[in-house]
Each structure stands twice: as structure tokens, then as C-alpha cells.
N, C-alpha and C. Protein backbone atom coordinates (compact mmCIF):
# COMPACT_ATOMS: atom_id res chain seq x y z
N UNK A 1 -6.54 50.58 -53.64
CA UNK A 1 -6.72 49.24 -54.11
C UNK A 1 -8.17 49.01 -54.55
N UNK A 2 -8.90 49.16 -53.61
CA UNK A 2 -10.58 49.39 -53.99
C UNK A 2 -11.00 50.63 -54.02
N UNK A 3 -12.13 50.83 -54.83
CA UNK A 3 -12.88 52.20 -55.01
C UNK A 3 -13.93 51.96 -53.71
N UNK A 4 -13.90 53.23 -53.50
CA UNK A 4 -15.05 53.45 -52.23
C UNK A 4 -16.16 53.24 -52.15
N UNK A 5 -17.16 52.73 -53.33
CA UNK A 5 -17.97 52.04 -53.49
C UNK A 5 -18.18 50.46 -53.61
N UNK A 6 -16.84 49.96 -53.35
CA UNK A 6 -16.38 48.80 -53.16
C UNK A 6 -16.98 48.20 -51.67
N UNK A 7 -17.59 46.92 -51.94
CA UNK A 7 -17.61 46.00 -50.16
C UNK A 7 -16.76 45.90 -49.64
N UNK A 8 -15.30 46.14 -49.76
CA UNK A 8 -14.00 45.49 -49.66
C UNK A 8 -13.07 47.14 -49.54
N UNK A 9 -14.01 47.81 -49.49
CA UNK A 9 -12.91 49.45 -49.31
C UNK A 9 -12.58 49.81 -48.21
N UNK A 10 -13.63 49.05 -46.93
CA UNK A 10 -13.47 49.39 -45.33
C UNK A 10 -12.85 48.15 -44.69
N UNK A 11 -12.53 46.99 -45.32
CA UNK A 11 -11.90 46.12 -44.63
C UNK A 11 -10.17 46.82 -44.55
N UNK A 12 -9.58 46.14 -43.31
CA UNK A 12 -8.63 46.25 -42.97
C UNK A 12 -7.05 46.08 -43.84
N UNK A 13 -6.23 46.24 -44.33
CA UNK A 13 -5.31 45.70 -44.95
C UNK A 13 -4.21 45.32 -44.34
N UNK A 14 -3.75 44.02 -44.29
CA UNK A 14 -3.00 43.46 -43.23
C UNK A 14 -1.92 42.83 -44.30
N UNK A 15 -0.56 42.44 -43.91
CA UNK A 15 0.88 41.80 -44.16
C UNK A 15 1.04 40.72 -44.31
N UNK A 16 1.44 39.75 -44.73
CA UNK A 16 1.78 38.46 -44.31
C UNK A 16 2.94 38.52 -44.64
N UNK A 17 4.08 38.15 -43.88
CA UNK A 17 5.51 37.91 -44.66
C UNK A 17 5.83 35.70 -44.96
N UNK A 18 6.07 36.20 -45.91
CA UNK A 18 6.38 34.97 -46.13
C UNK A 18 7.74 34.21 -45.74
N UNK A 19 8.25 32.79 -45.57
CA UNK A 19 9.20 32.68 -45.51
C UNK A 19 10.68 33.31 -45.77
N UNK A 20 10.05 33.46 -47.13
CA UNK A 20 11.73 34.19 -47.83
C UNK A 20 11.68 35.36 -47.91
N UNK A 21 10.80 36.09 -46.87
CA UNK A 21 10.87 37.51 -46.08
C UNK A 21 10.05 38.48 -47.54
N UNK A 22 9.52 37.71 -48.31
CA UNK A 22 8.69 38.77 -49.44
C UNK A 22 7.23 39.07 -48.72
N UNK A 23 6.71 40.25 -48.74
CA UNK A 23 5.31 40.50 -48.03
C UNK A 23 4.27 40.64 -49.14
N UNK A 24 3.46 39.84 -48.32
CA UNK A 24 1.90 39.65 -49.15
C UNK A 24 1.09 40.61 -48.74
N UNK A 25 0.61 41.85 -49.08
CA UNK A 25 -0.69 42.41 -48.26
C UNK A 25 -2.23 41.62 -49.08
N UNK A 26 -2.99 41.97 -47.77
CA UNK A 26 -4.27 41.42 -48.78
C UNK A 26 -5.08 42.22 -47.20
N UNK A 27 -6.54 41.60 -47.33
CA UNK A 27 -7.50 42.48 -47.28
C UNK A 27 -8.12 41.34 -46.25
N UNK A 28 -8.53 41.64 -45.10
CA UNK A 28 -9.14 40.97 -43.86
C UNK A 28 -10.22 40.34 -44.59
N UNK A 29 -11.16 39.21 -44.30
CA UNK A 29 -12.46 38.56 -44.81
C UNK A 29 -13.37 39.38 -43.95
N UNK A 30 -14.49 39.60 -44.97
CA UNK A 30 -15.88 40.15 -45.10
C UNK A 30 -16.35 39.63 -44.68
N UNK A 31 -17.61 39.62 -42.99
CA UNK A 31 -18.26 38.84 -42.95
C UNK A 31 -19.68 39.77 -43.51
N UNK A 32 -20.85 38.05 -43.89
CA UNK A 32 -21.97 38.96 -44.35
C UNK A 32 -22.59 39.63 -43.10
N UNK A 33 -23.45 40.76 -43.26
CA UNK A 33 -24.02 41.81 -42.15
C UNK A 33 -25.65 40.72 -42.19
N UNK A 34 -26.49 41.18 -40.79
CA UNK A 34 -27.76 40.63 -41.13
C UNK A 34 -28.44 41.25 -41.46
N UNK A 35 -29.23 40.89 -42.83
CA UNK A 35 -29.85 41.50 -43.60
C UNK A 35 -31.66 42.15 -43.29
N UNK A 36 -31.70 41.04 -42.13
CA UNK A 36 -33.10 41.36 -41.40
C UNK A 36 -32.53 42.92 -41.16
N UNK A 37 -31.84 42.96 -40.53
CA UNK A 37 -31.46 44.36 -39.81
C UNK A 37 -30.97 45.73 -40.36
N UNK A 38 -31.08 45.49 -41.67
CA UNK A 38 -30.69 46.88 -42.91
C UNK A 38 -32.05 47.28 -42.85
N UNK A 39 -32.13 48.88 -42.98
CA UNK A 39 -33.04 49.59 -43.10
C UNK A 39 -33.31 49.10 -45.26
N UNK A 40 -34.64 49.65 -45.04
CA UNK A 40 -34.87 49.43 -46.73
C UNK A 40 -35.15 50.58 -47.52
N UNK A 41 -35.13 50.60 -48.51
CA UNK A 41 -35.73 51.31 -49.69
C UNK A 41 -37.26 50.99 -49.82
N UNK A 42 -36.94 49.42 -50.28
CA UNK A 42 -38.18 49.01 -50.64
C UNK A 42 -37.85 47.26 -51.13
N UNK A 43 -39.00 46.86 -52.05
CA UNK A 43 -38.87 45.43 -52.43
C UNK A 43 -38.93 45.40 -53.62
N UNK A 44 -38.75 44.36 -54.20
CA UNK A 44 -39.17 44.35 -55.66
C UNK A 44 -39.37 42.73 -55.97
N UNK A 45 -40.23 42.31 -57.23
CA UNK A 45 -39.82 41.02 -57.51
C UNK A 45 -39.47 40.78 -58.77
N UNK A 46 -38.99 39.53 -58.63
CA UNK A 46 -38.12 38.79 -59.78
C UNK A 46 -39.16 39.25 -60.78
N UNK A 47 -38.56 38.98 -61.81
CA UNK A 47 -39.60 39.19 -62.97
C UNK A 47 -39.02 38.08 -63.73
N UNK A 48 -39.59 37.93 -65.04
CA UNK A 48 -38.34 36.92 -66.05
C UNK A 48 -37.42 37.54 -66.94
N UNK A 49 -36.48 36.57 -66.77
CA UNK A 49 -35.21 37.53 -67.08
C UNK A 49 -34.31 38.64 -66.50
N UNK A 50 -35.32 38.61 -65.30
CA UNK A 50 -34.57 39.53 -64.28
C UNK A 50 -32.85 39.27 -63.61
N UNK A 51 -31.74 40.03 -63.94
CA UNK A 51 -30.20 39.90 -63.49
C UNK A 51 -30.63 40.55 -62.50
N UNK A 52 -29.35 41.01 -61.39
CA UNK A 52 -29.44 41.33 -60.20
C UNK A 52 -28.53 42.52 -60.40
N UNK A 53 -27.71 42.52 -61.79
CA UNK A 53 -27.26 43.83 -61.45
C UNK A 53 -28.35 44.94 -62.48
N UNK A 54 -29.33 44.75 -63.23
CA UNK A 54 -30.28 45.26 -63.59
C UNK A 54 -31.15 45.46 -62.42
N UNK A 55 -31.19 44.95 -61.81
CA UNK A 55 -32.37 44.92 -60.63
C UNK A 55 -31.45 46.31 -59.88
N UNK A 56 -30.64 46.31 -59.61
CA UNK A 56 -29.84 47.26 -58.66
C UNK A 56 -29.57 48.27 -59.53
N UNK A 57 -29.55 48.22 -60.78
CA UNK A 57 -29.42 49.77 -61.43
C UNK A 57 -30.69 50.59 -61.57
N UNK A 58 -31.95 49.94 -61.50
CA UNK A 58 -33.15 50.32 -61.40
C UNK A 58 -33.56 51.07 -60.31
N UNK A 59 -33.30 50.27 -59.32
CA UNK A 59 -33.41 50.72 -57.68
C UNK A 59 -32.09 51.36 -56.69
N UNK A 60 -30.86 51.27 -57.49
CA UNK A 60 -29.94 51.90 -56.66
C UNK A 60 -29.52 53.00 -57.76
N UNK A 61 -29.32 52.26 -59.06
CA UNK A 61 -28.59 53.29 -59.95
C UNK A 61 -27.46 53.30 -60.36
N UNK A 62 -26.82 51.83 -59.83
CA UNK A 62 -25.86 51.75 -60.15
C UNK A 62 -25.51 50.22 -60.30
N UNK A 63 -25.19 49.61 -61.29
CA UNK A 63 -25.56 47.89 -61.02
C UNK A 63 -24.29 47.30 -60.39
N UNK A 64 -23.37 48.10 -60.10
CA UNK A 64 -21.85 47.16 -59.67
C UNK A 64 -22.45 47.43 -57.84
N UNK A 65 -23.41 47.71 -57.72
CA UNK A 65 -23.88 47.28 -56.06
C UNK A 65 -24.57 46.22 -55.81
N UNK A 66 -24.76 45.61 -56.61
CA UNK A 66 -25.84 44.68 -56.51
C UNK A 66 -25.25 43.57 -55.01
N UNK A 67 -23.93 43.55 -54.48
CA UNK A 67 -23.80 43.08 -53.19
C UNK A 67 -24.77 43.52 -52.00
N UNK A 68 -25.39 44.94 -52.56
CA UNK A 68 -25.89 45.41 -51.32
C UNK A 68 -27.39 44.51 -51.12
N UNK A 69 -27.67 44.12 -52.36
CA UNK A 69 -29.31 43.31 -52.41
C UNK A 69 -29.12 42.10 -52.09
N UNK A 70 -27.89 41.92 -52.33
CA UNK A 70 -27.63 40.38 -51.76
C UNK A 70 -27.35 40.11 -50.35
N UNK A 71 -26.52 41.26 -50.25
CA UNK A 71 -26.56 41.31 -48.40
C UNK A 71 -27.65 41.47 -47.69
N UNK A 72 -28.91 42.19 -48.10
CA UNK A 72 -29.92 42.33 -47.67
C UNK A 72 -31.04 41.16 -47.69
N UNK A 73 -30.56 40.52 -48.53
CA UNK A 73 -31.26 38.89 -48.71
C UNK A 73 -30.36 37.78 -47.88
N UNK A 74 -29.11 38.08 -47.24
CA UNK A 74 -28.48 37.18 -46.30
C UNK A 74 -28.28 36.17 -47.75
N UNK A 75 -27.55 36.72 -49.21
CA UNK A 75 -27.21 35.57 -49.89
C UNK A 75 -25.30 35.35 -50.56
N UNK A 76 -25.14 34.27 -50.51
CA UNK A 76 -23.51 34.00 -50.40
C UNK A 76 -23.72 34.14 -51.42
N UNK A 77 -24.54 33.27 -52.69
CA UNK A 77 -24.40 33.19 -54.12
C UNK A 77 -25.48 34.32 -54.63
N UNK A 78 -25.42 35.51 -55.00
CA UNK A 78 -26.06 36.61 -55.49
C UNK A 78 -26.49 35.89 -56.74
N UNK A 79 -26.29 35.41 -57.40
CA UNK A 79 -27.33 34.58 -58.43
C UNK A 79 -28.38 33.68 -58.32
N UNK A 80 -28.34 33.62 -57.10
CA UNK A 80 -29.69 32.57 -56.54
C UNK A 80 -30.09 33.26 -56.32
N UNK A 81 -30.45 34.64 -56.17
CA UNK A 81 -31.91 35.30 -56.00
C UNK A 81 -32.63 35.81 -56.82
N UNK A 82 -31.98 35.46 -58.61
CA UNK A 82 -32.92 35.58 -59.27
C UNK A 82 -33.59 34.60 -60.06
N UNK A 83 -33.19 33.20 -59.53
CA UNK A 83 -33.75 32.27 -59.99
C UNK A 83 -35.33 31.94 -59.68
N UNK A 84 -35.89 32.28 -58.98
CA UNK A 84 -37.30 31.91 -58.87
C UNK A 84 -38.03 33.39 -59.07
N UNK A 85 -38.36 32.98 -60.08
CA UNK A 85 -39.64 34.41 -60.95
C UNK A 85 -40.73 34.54 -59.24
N UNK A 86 -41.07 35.78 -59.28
CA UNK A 86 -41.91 35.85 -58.35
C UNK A 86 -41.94 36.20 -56.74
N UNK A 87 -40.24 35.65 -56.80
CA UNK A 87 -39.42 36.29 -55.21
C UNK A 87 -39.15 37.30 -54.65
N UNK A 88 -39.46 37.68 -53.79
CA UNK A 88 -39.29 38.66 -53.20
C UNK A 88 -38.25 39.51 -52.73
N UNK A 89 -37.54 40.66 -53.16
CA UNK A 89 -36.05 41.00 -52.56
C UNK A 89 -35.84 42.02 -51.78
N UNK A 90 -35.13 42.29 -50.74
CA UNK A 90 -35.43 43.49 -50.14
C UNK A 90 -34.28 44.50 -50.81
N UNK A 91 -34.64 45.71 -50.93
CA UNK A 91 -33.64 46.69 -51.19
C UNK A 91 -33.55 47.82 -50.55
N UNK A 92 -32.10 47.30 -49.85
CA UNK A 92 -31.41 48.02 -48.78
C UNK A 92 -30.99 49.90 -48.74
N UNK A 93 -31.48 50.50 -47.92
CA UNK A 93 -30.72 51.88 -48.16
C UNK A 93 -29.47 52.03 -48.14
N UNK A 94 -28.69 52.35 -49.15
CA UNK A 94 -26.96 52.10 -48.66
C UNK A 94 -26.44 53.09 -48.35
N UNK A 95 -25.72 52.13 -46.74
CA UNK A 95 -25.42 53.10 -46.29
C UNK A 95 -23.53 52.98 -45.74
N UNK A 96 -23.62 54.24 -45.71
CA UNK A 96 -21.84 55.08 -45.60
C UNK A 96 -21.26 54.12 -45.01
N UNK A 97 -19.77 53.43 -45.39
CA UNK A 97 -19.20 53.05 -45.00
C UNK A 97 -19.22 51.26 -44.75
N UNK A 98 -20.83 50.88 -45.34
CA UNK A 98 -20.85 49.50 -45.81
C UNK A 98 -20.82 49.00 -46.72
């Protein structure tokens, strides 16, 4: 269902049956990890014009991770961290299985 580079590849996959006995699978909720507590790479800052999945192809290499910079910033909306030129971001070492 997800690729293994997916946030959503280690959650659980669970059933729901519905009334009229048809089954729903879907995928347990993600909670965010604390981001104080990820080891880092390093930092970087906003620049102008800076996206977040440019920011993560620079520093990870791959821009469909860019959850991992957001998790490491403790942020729900990954587009609010590139709104203020000048901010500071941490970038997380990613690691197996998160």
C-alpha cells in the first residue's frame, strides 16, 4: 500500500467491518515523534523562496521526505516552516523504520 520510504509504511493495518459486513482496512494514526529528540544531520536556514521539499532534496536527497524536517521541527503544517526567511530548521538523520 505504501512504499517503504513512506511515514505511513510502519503503521499498523487494521479492519473495520461495517454494518453491511463490507471491510474497510486503513492504517492506524501517526503520532508526531519529538523532534528535540532526533539525532541531526545538521541545520539550515530559510532562504527566499525556499520549499521544503527543495530544502530536503539538498540535505536528504530526496524531496518526497521532507516529513522528516518537519518532524524534526515538531510541525503539523510542513509549510509553516518556510514562511519566515531566516529560520532555523533542524535536519534529522533518517532513520530505519521511521
Amino acid at each position: 500500500m505504501f512504499q517503504f520510504s513512506s511515514r505511513y509504511y510502519n503503521l499498523e493495518t487494521v479492519t473495520f467491518v461495517l454494518p453491511d459486513g463490507r471491510p474497510v482496512r486503513y492504517k492506524r494514526r501517526r503520532f508526531l515523534p519529538q523532534g528535540e529528540g532526533m539525532p541531526l544531520l545538521g541545520e539550515v536556514n530559510v532562504a527566499q523562496g525556499d520549499r521544503l521539499d527543495l530544502t530536503t532534496a539538498r540535505t536528504l536527497g530526496d524531496p518526497e521526505q521532507f516529513w522528516r524536517i518537519a518532524d524534526a521541527n515538531n510541525a503539523m503544517n510542513p509549510f509553516d516552516l518556510t514562511n519566515e526567511i531566516g529560520r532555523r530548521l533542524r535536519v534529522p538523520i533518517p532513520q530505519a523504520g521511521a
